[in-house]
PDB file of N, CA and C in Angstrom:
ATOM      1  N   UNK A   1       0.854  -1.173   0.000  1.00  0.00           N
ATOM      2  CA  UNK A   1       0.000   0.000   0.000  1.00  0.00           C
ATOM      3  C   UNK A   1       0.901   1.238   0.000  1.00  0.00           C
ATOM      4  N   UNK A   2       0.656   2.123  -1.174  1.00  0.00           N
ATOM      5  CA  UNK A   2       1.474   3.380  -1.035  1.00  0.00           C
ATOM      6  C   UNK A   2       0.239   4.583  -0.617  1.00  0.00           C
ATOM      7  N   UNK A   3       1.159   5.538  -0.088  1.00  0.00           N
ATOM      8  CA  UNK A   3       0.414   6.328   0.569  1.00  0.00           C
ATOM      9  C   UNK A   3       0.860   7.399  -0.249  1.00  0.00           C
ATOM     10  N   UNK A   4      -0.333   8.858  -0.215  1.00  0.00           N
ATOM     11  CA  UNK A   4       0.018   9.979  -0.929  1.00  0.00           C
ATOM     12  C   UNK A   4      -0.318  10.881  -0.100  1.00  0.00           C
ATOM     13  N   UNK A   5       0.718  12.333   0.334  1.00  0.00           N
ATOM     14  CA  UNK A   5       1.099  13.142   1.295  1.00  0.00           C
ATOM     15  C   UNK A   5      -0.616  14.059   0.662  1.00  0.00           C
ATOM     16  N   UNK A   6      -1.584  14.301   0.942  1.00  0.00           N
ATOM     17  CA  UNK A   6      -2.055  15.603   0.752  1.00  0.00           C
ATOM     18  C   UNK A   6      -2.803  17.013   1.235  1.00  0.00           C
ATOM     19  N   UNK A   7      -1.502  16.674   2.088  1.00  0.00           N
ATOM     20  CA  UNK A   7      -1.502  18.302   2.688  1.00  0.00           C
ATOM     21  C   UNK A   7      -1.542  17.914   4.221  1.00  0.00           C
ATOM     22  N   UNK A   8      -1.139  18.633   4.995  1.00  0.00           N
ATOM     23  CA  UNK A   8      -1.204  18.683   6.685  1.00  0.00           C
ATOM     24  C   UNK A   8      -1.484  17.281   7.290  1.00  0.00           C
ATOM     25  N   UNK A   9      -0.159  16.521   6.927  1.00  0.00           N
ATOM     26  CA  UNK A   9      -0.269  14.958   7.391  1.00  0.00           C
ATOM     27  C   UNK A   9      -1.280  14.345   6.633  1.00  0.00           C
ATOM     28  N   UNK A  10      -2.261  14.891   5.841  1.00  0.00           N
ATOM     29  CA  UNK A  10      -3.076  13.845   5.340  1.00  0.00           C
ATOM     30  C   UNK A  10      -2.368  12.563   4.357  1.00  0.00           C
ATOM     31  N   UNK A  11      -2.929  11.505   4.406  1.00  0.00           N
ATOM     32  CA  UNK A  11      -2.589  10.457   3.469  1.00  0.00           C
ATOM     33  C   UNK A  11      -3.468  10.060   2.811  1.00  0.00           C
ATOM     34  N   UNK A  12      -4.005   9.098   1.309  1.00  0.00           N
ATOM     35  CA  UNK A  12      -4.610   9.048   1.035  1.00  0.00           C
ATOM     36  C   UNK A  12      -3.788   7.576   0.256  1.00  0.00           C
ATOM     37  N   UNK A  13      -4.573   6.656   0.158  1.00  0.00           N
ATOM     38  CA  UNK A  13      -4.331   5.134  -0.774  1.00  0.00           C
ATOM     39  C   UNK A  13      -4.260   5.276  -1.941  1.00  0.00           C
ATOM     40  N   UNK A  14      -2.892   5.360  -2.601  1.00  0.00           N
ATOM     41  CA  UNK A  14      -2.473   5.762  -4.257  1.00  0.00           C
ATOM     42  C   UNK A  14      -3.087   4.555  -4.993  1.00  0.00           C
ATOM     43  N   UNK A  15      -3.449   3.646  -3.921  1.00  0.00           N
ATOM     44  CA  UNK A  15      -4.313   2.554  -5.230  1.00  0.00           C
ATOM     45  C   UNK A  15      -5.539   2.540  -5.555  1.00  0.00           C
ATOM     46  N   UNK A  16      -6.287   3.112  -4.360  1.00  0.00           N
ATOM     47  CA  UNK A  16      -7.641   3.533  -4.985  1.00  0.00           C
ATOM     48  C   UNK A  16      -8.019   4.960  -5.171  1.00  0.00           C
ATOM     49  N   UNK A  17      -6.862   5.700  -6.088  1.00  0.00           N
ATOM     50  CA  UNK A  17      -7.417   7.062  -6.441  1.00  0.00           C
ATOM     51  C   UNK A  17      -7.909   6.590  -8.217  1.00  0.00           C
ATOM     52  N   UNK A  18      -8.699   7.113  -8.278  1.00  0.00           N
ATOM     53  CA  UNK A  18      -9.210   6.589  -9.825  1.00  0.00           C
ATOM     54  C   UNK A  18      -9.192   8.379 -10.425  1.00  0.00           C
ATOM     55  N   UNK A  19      -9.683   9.128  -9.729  1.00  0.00           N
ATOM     56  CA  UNK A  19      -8.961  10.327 -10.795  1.00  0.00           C
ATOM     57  C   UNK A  19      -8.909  11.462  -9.534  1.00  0.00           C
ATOM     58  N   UNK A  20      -8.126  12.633 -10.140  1.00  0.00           N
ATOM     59  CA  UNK A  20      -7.652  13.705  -9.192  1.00  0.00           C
ATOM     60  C   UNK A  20      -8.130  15.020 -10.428  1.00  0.00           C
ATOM     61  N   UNK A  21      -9.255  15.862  -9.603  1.00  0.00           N
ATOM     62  CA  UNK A  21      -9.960  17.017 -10.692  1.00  0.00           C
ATOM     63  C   UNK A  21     -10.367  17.974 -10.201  1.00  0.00           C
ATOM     64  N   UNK A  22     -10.376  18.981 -10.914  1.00  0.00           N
ATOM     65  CA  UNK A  22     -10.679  20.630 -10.176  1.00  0.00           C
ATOM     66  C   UNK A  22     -11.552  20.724  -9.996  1.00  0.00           C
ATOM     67  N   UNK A  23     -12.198  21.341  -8.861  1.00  0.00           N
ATOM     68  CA  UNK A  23     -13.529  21.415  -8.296  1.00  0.00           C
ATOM     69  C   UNK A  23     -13.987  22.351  -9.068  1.00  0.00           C
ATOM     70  N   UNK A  24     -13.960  23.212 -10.005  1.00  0.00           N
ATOM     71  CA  UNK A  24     -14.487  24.551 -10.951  1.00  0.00           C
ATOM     72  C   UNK A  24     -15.830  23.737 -11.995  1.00  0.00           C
ATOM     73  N   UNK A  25     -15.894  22.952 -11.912  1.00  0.00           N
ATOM     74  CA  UNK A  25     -17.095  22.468 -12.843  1.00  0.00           C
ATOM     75  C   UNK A  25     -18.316  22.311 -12.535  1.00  0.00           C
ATOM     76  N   UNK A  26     -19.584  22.496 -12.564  1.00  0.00           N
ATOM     77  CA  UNK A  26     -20.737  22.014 -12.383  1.00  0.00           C
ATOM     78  C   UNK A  26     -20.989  20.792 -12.000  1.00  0.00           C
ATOM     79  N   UNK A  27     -20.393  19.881 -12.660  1.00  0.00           N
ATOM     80  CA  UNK A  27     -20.766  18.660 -12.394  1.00  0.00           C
ATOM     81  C   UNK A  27     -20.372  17.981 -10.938  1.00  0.00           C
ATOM     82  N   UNK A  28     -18.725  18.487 -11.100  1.00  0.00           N
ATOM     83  CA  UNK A  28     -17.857  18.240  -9.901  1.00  0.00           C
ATOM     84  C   UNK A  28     -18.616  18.981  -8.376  1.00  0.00           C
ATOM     85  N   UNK A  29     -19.166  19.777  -8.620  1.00  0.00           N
ATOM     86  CA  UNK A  29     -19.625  20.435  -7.757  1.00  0.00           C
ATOM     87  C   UNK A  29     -20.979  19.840  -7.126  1.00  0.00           C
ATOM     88  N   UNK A  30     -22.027  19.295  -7.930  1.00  0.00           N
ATOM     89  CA  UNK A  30     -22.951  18.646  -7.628  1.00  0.00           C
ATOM     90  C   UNK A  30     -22.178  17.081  -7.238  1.00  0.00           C
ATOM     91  N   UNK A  31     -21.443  16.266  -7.441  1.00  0.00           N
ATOM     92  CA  UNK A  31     -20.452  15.578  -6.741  1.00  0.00           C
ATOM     93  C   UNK A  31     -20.460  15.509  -5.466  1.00  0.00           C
ATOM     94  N   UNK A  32     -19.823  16.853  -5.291  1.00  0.00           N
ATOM     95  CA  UNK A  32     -19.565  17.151  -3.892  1.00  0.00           C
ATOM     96  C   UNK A  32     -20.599  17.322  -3.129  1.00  0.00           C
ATOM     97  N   UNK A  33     -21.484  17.794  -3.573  1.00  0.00           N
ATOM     98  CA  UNK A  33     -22.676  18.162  -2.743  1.00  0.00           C
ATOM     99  C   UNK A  33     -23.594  17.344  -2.279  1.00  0.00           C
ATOM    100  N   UNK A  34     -23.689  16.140  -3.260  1.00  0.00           N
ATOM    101  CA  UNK A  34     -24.289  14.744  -2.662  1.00  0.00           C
ATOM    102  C   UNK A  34     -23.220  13.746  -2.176  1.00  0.00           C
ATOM    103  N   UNK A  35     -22.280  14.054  -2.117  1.00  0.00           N
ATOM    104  CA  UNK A  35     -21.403  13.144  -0.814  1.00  0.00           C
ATOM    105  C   UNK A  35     -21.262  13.834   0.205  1.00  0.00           C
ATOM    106  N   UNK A  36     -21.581  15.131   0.296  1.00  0.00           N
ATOM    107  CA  UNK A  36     -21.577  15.697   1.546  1.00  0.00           C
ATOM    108  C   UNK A  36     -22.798  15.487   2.481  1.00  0.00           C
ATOM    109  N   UNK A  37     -24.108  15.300   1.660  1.00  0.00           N
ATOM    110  CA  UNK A  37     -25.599  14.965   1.599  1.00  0.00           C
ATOM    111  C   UNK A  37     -25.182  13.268   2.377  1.00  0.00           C
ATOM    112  N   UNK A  38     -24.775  12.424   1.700  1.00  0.00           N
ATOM    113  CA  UNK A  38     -24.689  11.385   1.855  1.00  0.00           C
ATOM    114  C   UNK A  38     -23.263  10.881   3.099  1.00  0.00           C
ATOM    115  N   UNK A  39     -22.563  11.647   3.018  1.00  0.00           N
ATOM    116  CA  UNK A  39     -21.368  11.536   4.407  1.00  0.00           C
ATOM    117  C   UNK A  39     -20.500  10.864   3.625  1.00  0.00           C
ATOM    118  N   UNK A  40     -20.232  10.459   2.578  1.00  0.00           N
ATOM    119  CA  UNK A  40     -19.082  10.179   1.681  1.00  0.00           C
ATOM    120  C   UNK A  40     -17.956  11.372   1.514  1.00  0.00           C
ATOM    121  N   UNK A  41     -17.922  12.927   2.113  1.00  0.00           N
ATOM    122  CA  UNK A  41     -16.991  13.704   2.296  1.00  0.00           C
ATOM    123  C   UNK A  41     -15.968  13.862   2.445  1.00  0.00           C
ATOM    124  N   UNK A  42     -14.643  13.894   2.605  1.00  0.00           N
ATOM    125  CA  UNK A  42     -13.910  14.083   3.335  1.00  0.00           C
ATOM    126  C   UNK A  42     -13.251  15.215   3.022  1.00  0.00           C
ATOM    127  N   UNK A  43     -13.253  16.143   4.018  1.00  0.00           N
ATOM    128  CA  UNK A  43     -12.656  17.380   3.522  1.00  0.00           C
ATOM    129  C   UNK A  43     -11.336  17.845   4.533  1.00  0.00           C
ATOM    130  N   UNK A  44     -10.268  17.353   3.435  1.00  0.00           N
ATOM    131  CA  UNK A  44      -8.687  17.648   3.897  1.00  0.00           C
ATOM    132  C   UNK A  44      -8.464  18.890   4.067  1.00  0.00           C
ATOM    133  N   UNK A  45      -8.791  19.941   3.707  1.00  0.00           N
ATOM    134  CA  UNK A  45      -8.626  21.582   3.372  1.00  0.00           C
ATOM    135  C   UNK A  45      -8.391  22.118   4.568  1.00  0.00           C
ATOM    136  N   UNK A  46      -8.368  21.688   5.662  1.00  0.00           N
ATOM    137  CA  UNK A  46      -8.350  22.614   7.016  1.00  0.00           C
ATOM    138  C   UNK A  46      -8.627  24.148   6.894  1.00  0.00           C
ATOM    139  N   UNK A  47      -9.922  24.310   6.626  1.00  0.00           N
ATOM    140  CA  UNK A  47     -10.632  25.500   6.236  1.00  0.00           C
ATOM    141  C   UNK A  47      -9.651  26.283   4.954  1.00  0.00           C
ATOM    142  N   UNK A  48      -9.005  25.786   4.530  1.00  0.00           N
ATOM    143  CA  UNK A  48      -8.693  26.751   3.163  1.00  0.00           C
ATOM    144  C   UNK A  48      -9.079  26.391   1.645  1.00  0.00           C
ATOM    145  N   UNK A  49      -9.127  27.167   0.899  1.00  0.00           N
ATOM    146  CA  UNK A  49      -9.915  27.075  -0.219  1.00  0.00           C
ATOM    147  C   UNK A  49      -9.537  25.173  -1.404  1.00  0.00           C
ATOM    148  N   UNK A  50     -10.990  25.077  -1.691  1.00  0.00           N
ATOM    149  CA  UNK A  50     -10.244  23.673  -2.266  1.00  0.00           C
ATOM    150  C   UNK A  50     -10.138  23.737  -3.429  1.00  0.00           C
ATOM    151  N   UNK A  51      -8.958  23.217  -4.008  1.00  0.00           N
ATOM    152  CA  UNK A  51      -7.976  22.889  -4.975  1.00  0.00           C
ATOM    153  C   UNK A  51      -8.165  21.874  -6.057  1.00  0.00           C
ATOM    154  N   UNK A  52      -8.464  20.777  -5.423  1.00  0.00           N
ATOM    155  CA  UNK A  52      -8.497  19.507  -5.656  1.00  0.00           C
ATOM    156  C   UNK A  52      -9.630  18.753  -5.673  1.00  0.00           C
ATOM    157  N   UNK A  53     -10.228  17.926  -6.003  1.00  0.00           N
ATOM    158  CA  UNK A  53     -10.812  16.601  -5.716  1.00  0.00           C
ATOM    159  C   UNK A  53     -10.580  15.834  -5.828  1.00  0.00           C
ATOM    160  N   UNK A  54     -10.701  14.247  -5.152  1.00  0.00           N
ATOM    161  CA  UNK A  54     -10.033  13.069  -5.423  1.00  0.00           C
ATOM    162  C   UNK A  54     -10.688  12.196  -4.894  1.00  0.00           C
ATOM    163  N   UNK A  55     -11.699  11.866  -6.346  1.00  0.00           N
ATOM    164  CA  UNK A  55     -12.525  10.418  -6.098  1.00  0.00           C
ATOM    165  C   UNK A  55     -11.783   8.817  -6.111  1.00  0.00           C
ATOM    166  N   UNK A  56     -12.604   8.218  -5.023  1.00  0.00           N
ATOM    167  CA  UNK A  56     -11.707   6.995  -4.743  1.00  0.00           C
ATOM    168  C   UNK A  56     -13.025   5.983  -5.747  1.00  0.00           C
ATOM    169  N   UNK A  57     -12.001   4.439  -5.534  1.00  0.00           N
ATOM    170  CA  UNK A  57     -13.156   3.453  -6.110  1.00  0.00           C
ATOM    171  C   UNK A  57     -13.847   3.172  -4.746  1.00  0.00           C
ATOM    172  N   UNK A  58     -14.079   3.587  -3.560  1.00  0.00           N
ATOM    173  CA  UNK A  58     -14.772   3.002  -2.655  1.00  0.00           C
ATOM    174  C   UNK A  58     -15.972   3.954  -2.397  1.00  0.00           C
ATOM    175  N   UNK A  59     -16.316   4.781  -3.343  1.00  0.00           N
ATOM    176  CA  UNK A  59     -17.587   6.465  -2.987  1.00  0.00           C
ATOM    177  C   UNK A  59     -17.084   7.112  -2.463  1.00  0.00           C
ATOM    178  N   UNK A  60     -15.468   7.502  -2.052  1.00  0.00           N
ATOM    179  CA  UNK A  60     -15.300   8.279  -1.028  1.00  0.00           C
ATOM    180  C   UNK A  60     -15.189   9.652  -2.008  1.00  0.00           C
ATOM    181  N   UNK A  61     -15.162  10.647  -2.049  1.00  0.00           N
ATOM    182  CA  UNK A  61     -14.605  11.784  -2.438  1.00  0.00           C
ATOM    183  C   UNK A  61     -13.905  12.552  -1.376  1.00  0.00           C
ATOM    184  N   UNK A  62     -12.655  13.513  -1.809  1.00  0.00           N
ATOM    185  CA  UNK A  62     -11.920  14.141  -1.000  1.00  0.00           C
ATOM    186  C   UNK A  62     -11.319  15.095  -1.574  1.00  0.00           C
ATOM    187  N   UNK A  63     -11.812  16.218  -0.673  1.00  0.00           N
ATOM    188  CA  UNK A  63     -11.135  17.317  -0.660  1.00  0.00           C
ATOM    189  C   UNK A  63      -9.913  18.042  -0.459  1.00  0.00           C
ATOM    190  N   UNK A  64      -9.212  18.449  -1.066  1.00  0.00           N
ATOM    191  CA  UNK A  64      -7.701  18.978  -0.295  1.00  0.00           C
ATOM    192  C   UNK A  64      -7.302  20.252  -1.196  1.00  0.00           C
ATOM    193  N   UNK A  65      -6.577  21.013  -0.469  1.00  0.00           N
ATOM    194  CA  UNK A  65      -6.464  22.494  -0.977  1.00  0.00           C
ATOM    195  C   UNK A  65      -4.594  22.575  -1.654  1.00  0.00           C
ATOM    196  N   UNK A  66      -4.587  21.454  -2.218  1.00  0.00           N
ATOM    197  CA  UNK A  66      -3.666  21.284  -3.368  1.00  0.00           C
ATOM    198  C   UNK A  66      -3.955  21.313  -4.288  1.00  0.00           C
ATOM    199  N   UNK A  67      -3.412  21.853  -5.302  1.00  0.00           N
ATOM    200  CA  UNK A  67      -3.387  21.819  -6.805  1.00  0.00           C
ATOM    201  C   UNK A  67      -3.751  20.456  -7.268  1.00  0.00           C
ATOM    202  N   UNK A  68      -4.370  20.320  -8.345  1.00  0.00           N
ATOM    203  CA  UNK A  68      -4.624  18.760  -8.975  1.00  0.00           C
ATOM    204  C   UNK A  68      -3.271  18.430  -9.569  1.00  0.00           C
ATOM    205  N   UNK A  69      -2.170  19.451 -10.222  1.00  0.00           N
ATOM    206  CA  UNK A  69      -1.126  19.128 -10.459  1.00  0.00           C
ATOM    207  C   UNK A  69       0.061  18.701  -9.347  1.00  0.00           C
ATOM    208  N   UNK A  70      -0.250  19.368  -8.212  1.00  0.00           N
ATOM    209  CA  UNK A  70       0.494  18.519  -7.327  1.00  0.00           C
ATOM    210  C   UNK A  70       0.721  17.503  -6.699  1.00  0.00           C
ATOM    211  N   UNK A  71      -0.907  16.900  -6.830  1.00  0.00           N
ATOM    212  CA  UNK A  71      -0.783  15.777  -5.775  1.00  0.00           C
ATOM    213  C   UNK A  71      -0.897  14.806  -7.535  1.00  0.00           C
ATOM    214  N   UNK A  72      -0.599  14.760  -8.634  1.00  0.00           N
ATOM    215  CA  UNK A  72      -1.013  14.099  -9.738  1.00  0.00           C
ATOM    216  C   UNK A  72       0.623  14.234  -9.834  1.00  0.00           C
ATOM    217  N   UNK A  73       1.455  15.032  -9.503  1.00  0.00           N
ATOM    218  CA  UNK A  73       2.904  14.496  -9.762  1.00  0.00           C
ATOM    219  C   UNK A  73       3.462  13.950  -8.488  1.00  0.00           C
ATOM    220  N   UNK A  74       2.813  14.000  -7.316  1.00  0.00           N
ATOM    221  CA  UNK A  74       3.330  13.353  -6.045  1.00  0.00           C
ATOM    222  C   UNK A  74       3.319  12.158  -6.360  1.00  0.00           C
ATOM    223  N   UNK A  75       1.773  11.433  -6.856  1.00  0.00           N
ATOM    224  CA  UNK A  75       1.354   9.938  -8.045  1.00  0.00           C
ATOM    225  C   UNK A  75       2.264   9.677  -8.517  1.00  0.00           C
ATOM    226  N   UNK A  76       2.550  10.268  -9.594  1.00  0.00           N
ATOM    227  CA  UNK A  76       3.756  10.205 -10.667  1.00  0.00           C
ATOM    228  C   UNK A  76       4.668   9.576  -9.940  1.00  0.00           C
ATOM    229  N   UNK A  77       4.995  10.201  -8.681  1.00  0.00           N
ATOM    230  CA  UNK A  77       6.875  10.055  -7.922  1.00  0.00           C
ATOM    231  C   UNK A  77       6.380   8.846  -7.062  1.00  0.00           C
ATOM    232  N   UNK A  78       5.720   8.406  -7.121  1.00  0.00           N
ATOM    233  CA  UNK A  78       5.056   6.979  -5.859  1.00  0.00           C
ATOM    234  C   UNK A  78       5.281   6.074  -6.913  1.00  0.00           C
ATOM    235  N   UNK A  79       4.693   5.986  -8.118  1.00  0.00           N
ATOM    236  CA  UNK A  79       4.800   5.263  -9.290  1.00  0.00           C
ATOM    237  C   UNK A  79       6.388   4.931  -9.503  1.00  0.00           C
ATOM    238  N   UNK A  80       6.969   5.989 -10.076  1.00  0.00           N
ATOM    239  CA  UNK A  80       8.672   5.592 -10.873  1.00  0.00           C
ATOM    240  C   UNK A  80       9.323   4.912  -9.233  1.00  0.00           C
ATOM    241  N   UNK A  81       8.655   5.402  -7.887  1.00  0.00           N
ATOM    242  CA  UNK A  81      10.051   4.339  -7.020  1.00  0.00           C
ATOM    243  C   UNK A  81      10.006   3.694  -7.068  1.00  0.00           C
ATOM    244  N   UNK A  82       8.219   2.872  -6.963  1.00  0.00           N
ATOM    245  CA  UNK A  82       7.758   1.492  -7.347  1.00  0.00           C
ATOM    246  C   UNK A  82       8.284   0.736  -8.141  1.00  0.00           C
ATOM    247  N   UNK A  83       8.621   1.373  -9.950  1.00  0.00           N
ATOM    248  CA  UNK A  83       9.253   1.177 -10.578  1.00  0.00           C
ATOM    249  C   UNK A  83      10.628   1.025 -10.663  1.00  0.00           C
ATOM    250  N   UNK A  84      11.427   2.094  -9.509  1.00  0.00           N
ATOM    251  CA  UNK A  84      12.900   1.784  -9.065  1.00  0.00           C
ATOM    252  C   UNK A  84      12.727   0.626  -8.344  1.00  0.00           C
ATOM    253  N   UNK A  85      12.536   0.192  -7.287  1.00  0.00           N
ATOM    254  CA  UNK A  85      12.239  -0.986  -6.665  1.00  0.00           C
ATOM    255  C   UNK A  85      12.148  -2.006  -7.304  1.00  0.00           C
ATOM    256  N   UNK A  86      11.469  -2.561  -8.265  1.00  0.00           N
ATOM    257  CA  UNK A  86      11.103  -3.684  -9.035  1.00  0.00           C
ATOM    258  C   UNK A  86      12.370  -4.424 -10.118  1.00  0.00           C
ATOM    259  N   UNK A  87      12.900  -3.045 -10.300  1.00  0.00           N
ATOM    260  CA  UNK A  87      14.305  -3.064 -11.145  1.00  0.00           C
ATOM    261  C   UNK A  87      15.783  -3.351 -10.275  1.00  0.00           C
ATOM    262  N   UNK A  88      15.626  -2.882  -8.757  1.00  0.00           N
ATOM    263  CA  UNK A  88      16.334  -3.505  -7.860  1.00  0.00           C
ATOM    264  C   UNK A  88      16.501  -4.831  -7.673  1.00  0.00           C
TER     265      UNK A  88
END
């Protein structure tokens, strides 16, 4: 199980992130609003503005006030050690 840093100690399971997307859309937004409805929430942001979304395969959605490009190249760098490792 690899873990992904996002933001203020949070961690999150790099194996069940299925996508990482900007909350600026309509759709994404109604998303959020029925997992918040439903308690599927999780909101990493420690009151600051959110950045990010990051739906899991288990209904969870999550919030965090990182860039989608940051925590999508943090991915990236969890991936190639994996890949260093295997080649070890």
């Amino acid at each position: 199980m690899k873990l992904i840093n996002i933001g203020f100690g949070n961690m999150v399971n790099a194996e069940r992130i299925i996508a990482i997307i900007s909350p600026e859309s309509a759709p994404i937004k109604r998303i959020v609003q029925v997992c918040k409805e439903n308690g599927t929430l999780i909101d990493a942001t420690h009151g600051r503005r959110t950045r990010a979304v990051i739906i899991t395969d288990c209904d969870q959605v999550i919030l965090t006030y990182l860039q989608a490009e940051t925590v999508a190249n943090r991915l990236d760098e969890e991936k190639d050690y994996e890949e260093d490792d295997e080649d070890a």
